[in-house]
PDB file of N, CA and C in Angstrom:
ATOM      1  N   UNK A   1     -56.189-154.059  94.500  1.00  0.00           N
ATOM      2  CA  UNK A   1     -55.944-155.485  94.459  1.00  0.00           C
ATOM      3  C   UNK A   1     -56.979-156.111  93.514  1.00  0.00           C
ATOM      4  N   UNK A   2     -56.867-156.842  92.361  1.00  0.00           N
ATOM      5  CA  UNK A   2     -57.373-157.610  91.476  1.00  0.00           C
ATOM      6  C   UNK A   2     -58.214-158.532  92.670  1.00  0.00           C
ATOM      7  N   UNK A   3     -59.720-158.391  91.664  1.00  0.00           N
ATOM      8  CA  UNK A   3     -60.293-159.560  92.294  1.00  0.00           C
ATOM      9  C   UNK A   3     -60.657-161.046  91.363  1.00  0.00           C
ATOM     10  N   UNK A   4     -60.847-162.007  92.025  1.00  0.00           N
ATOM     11  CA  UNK A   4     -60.801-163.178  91.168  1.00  0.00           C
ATOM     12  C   UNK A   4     -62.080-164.357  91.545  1.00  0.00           C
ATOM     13  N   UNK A   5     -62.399-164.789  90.327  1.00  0.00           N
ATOM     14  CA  UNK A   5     -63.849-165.613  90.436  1.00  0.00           C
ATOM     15  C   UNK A   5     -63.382-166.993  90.637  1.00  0.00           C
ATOM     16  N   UNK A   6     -64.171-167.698  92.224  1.00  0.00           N
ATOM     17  CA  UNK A   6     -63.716-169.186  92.221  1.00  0.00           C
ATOM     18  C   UNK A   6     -65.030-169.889  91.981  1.00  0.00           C
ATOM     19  N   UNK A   7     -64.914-170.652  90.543  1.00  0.00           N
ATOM     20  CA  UNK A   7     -66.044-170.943  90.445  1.00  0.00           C
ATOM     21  C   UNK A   7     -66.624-172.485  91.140  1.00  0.00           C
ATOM     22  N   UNK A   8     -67.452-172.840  91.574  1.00  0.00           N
ATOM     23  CA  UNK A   8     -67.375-173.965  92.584  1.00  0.00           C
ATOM     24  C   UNK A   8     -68.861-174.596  91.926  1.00  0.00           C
ATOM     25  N   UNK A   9     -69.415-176.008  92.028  1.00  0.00           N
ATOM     26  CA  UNK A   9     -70.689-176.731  92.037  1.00  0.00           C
ATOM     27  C   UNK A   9     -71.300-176.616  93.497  1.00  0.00           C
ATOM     28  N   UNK A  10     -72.593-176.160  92.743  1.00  0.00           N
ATOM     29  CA  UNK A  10     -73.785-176.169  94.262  1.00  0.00           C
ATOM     30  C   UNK A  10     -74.815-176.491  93.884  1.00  0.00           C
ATOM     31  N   UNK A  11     -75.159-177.599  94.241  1.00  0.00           N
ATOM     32  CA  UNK A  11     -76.891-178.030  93.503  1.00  0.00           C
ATOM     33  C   UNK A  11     -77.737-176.769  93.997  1.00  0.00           C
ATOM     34  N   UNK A  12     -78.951-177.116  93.270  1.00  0.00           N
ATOM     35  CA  UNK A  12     -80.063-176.282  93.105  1.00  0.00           C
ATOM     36  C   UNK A  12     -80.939-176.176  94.054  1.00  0.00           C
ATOM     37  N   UNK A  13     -81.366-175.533  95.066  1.00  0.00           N
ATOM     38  CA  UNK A  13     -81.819-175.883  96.264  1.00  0.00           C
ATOM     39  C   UNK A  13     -80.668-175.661  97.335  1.00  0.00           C
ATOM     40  N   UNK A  14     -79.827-175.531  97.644  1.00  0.00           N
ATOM     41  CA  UNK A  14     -79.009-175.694  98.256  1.00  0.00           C
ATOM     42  C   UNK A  14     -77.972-174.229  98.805  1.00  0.00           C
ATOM     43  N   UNK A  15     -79.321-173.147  99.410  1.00  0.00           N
ATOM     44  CA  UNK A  15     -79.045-171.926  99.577  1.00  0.00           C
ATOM     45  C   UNK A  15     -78.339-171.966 101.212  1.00  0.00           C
ATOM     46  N   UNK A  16     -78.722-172.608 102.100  1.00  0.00           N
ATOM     47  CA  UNK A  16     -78.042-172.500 103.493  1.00  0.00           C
ATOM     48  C   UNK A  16     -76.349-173.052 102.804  1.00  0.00           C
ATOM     49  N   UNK A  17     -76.594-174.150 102.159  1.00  0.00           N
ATOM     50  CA  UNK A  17     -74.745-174.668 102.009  1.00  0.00           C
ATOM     51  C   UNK A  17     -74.183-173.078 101.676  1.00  0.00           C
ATOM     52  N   UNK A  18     -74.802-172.331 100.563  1.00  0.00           N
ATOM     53  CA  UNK A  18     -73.399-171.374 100.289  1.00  0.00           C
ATOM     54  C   UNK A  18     -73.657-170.638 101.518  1.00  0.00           C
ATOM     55  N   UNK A  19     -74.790-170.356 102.496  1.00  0.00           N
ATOM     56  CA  UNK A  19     -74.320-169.068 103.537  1.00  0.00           C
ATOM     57  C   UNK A  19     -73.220-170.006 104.086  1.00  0.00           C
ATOM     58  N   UNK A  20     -72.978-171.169 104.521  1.00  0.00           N
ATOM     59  CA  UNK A  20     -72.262-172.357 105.136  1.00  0.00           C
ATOM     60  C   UNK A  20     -70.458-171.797 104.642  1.00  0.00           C
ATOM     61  N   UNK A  21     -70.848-172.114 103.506  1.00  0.00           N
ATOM     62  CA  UNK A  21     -69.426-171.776 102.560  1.00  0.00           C
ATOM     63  C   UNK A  21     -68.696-170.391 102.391  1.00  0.00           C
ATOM     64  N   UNK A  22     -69.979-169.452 102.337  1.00  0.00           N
ATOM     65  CA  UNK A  22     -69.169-167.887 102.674  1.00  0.00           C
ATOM     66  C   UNK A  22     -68.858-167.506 103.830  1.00  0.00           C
ATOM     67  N   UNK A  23     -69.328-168.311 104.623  1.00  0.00           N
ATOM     68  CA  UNK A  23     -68.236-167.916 106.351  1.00  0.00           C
ATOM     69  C   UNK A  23     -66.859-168.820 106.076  1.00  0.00           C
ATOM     70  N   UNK A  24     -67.131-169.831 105.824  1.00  0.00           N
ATOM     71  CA  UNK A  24     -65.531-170.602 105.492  1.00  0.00           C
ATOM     72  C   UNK A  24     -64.971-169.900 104.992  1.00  0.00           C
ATOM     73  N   UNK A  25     -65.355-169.419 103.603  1.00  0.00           N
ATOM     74  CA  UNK A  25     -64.794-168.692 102.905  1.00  0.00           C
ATOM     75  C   UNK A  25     -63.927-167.376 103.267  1.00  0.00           C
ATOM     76  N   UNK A  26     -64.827-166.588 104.542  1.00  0.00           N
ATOM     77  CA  UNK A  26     -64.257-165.577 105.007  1.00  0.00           C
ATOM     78  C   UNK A  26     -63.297-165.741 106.099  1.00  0.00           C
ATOM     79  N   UNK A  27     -63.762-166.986 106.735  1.00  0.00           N
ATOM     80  CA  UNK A  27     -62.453-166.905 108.158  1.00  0.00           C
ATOM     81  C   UNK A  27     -61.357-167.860 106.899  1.00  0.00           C
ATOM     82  N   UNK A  28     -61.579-168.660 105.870  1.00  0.00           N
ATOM     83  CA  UNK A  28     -60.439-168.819 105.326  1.00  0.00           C
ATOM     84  C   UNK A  28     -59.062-167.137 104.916  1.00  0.00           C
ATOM     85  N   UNK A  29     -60.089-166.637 104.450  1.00  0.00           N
ATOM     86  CA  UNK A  29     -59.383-165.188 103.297  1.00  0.00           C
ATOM     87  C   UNK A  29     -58.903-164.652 105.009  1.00  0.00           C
ATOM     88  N   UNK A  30     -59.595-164.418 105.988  1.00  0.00           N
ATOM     89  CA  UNK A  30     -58.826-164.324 107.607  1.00  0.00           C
ATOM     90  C   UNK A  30     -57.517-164.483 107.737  1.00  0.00           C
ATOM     91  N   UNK A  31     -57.539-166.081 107.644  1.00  0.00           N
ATOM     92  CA  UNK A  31     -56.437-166.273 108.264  1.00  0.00           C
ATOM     93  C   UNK A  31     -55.282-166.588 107.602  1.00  0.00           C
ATOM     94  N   UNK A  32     -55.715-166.444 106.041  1.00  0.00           N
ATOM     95  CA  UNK A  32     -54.263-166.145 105.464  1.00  0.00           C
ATOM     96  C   UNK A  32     -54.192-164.863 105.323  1.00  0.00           C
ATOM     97  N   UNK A  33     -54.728-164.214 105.821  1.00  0.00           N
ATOM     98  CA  UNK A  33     -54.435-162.805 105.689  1.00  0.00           C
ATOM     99  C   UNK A  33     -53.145-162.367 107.505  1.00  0.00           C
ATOM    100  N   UNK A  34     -54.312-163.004 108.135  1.00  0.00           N
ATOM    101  CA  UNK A  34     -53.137-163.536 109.576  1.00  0.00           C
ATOM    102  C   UNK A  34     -51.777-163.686 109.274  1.00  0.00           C
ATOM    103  N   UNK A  35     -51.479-164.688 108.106  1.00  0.00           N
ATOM    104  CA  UNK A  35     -50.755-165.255 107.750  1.00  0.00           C
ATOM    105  C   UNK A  35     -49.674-164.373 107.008  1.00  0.00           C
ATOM    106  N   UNK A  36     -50.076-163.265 106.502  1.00  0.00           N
ATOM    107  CA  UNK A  36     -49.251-162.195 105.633  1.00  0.00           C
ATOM    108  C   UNK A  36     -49.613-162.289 104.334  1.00  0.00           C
ATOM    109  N   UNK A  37     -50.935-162.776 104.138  1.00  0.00           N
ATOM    110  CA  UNK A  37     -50.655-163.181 102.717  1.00  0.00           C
ATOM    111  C   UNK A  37     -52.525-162.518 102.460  1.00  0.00           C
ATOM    112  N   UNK A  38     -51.853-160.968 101.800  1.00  0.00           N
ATOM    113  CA  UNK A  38     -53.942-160.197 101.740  1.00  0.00           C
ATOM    114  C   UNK A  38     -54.739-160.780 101.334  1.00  0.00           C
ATOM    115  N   UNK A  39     -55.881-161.496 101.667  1.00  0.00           N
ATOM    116  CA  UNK A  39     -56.857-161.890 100.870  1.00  0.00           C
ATOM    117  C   UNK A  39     -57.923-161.599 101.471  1.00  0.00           C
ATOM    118  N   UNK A  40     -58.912-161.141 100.642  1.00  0.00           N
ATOM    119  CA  UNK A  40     -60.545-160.871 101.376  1.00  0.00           C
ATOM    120  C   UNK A  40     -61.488-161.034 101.100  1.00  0.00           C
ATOM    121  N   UNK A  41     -62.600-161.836 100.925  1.00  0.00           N
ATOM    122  CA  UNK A  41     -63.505-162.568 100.656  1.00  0.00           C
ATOM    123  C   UNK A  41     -64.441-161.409 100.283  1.00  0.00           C
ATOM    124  N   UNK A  42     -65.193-161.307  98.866  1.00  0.00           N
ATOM    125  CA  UNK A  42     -66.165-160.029  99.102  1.00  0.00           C
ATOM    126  C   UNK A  42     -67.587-160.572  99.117  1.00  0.00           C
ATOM    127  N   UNK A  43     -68.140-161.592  98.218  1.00  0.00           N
ATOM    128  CA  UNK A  43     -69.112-161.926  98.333  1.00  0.00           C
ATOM    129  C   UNK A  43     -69.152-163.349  97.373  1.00  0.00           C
ATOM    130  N   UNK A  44     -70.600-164.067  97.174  1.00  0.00           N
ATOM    131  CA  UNK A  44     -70.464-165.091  96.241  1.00  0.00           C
ATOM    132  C   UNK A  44     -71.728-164.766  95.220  1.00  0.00           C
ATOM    133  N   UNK A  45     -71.528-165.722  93.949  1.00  0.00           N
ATOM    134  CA  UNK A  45     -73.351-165.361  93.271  1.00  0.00           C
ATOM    135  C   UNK A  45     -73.185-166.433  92.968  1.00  0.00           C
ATOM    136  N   UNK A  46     -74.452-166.971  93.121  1.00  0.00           N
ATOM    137  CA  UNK A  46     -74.790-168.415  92.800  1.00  0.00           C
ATOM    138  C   UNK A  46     -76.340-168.552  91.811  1.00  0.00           C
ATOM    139  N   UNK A  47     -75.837-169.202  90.808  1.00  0.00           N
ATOM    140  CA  UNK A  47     -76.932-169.104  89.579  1.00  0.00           C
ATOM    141  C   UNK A  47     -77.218-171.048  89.800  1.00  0.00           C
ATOM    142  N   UNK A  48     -78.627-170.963  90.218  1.00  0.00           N
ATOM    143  CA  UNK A  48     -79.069-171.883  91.046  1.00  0.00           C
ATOM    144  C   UNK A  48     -79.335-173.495  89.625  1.00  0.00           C
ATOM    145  N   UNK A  49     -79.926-172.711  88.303  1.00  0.00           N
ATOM    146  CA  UNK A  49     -80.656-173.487  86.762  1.00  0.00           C
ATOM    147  C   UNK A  49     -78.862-173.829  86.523  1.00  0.00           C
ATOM    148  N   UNK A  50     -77.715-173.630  87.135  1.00  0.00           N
ATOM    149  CA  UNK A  50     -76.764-174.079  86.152  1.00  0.00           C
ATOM    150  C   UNK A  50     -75.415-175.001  87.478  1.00  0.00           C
ATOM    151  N   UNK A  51     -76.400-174.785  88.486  1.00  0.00           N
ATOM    152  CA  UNK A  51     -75.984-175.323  89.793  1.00  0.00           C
ATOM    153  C   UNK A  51     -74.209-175.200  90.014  1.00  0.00           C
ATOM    154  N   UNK A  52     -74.228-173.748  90.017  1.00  0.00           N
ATOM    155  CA  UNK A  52     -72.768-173.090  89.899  1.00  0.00           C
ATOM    156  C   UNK A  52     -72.794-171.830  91.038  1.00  0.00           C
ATOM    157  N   UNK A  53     -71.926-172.041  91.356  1.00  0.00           N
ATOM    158  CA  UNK A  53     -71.522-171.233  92.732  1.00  0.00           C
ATOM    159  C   UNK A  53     -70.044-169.866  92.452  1.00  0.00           C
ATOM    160  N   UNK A  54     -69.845-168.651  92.283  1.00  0.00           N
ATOM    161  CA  UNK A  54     -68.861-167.880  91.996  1.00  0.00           C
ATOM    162  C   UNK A  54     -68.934-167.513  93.677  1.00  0.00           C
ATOM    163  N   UNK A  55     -67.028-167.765  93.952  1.00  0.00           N
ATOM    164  CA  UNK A  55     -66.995-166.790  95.414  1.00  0.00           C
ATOM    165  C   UNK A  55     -65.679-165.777  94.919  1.00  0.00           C
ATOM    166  N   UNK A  56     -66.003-164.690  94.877  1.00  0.00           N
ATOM    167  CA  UNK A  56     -65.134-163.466  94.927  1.00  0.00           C
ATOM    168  C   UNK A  56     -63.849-163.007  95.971  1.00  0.00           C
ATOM    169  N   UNK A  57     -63.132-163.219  95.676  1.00  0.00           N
ATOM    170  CA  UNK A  57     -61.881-162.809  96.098  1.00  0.00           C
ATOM    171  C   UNK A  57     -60.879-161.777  96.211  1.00  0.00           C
ATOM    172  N   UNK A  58     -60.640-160.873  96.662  1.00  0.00           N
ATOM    173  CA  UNK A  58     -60.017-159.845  96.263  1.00  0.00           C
ATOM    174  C   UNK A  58     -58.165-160.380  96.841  1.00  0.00           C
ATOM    175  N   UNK A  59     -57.237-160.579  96.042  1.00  0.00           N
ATOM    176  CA  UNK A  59     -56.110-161.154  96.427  1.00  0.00           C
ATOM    177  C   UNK A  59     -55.270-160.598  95.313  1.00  0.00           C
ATOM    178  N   UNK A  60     -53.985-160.856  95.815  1.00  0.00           N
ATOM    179  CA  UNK A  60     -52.688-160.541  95.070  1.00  0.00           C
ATOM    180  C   UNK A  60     -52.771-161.145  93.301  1.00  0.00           C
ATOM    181  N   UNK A  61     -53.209-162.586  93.705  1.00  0.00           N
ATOM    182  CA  UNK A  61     -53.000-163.063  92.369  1.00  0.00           C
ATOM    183  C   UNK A  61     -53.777-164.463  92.342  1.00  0.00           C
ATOM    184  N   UNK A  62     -54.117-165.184  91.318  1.00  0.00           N
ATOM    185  CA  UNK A  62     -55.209-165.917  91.561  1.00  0.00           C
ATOM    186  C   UNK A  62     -55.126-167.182  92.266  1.00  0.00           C
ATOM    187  N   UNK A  63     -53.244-167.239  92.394  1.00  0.00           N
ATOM    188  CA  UNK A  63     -53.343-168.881  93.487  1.00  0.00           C
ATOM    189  C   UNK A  63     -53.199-168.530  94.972  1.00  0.00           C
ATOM    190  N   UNK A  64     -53.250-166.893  95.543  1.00  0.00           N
ATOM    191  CA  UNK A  64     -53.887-166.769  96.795  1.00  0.00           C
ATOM    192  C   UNK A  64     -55.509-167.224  96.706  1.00  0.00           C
ATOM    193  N   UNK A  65     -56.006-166.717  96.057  1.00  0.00           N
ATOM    194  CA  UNK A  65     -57.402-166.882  95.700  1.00  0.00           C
ATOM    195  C   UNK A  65     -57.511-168.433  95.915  1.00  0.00           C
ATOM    196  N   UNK A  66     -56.680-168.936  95.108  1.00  0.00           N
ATOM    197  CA  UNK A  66     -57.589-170.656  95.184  1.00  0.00           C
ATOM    198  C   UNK A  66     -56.906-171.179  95.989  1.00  0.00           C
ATOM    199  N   UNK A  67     -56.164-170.751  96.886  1.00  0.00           N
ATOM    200  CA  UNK A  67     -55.436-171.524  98.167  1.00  0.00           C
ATOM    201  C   UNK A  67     -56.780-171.133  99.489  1.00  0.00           C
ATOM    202  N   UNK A  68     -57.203-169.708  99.159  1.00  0.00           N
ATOM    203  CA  UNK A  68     -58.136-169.475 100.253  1.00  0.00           C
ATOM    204  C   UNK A  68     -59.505-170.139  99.649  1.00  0.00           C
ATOM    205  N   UNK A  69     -59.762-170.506  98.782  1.00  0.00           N
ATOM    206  CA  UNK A  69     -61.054-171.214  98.548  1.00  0.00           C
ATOM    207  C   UNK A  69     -60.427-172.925  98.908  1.00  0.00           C
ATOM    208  N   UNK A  70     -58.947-172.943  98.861  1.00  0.00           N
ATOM    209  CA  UNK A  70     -59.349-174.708  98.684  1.00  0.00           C
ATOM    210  C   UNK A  70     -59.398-174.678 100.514  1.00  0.00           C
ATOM    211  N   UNK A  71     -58.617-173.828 101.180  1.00  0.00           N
ATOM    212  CA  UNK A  71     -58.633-173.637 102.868  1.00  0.00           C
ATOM    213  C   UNK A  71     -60.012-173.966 102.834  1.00  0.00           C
ATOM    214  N   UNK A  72     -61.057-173.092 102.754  1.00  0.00           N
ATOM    215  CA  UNK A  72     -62.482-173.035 102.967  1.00  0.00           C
ATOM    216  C   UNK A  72     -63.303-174.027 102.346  1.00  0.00           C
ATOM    217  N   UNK A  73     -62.543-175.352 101.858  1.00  0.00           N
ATOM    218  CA  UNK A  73     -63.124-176.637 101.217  1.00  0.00           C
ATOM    219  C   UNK A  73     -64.231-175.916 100.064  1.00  0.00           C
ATOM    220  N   UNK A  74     -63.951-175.352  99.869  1.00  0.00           N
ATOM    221  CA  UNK A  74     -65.083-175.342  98.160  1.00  0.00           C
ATOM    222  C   UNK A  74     -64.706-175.931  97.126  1.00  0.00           C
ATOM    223  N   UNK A  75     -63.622-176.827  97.146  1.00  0.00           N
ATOM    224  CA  UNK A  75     -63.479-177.395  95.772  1.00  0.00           C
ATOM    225  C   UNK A  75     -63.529-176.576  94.334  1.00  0.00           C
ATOM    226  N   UNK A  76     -62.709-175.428  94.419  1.00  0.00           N
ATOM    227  CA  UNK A  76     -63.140-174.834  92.785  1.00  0.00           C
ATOM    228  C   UNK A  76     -62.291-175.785  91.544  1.00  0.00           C
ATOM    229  N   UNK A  77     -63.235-175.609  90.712  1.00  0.00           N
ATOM    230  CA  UNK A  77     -63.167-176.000  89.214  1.00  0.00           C
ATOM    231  C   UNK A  77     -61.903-174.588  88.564  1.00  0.00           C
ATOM    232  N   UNK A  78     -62.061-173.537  88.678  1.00  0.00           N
ATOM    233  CA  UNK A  78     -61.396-172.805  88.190  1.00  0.00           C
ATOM    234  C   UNK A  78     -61.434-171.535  89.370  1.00  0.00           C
ATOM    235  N   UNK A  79     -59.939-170.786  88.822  1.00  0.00           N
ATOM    236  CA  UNK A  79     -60.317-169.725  89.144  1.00  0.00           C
ATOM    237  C   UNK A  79     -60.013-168.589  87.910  1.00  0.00           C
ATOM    238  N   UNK A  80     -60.512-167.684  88.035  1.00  0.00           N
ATOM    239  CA  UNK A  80     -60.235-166.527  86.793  1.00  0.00           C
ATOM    240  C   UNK A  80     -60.425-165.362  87.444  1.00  0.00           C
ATOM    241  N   UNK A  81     -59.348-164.275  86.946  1.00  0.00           N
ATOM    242  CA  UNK A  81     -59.606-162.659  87.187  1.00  0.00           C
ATOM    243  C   UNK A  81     -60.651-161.744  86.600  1.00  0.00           C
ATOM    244  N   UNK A  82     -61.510-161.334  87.622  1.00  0.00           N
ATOM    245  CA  UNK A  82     -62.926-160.892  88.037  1.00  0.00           C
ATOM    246  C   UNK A  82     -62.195-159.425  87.139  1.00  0.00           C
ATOM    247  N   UNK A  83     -63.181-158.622  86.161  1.00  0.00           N
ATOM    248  CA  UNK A  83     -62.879-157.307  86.156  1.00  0.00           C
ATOM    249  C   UNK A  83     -63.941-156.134  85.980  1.00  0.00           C
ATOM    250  N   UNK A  84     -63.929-155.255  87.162  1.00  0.00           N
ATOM    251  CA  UNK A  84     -65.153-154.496  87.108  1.00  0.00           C
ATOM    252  C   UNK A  84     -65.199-153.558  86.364  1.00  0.00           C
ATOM    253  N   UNK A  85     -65.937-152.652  86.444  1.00  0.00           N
ATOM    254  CA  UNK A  85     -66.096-150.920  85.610  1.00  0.00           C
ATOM    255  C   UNK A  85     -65.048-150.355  86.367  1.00  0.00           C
ATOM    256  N   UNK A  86     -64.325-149.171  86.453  1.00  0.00           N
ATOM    257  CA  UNK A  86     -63.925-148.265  87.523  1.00  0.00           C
ATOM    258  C   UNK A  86     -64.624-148.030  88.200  1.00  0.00           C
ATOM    259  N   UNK A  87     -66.179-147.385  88.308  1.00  0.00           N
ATOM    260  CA  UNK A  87     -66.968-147.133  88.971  1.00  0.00           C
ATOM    261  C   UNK A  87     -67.230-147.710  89.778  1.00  0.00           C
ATOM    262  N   UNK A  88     -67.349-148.898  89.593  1.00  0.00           N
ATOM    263  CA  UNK A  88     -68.223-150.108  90.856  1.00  0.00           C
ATOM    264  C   UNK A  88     -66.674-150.279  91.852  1.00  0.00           C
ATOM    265  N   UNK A  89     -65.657-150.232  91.601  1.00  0.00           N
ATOM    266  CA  UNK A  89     -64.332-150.154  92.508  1.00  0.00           C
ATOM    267  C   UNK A  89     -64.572-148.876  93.140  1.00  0.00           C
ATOM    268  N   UNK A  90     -64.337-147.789  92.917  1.00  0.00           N
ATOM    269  CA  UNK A  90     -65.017-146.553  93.763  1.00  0.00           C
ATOM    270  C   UNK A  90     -65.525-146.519  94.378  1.00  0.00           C
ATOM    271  N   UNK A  91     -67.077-146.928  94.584  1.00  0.00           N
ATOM    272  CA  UNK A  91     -67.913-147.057  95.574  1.00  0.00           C
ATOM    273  C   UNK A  91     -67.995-148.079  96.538  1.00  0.00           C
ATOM    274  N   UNK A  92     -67.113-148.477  96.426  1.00  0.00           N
ATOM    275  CA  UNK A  92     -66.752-149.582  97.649  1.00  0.00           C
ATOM    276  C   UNK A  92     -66.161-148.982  98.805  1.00  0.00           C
TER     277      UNK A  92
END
């Protein structure tokens, strides 16, 4: 399953909001997954000097992705398809 980057604003300072936002994030990707619809939250990176927030998605296609980020109120700006090495998919 393609994963996909939701990129979201997070001021600088503001490290409890994303732990805040990656549980939303995960009982969101939950319960549309409840729902029939795969989605699974893998992690977020947040680059603090550009006050930008990425939450990772692993979903069908990228408007599961931004249906489970807008569920989990993050407001993304975009979303785009995440693409790794082969390798780093393997060891998961």
């Amino acid at each position: 399953m393609p994963s996909y980057l939701v990129e979201t604003y997070l001021a600088r300072g503001q490290a409890g909001e994303r732990t805040a936002r990656e549980r939303r994030a995960r009982s969101a990707a939950e319960e549309l997954t409840q729902e029939r619809t795969r989605v699974r939250f893998e992690h977020s990176i947040h680059v603090p000097e550009d006050e930008i927030c990425f939450f990772v998605f692993d979903a069908p296609s990228g408007r599961e992705a931004a249906l489970a980020a807008q569920r989990a109120g993050l407001d993304p700006f975009r979303v785009v398809e995440a693409v790794s090495s082969p390798n780093e998919k393997e060891e998961r």
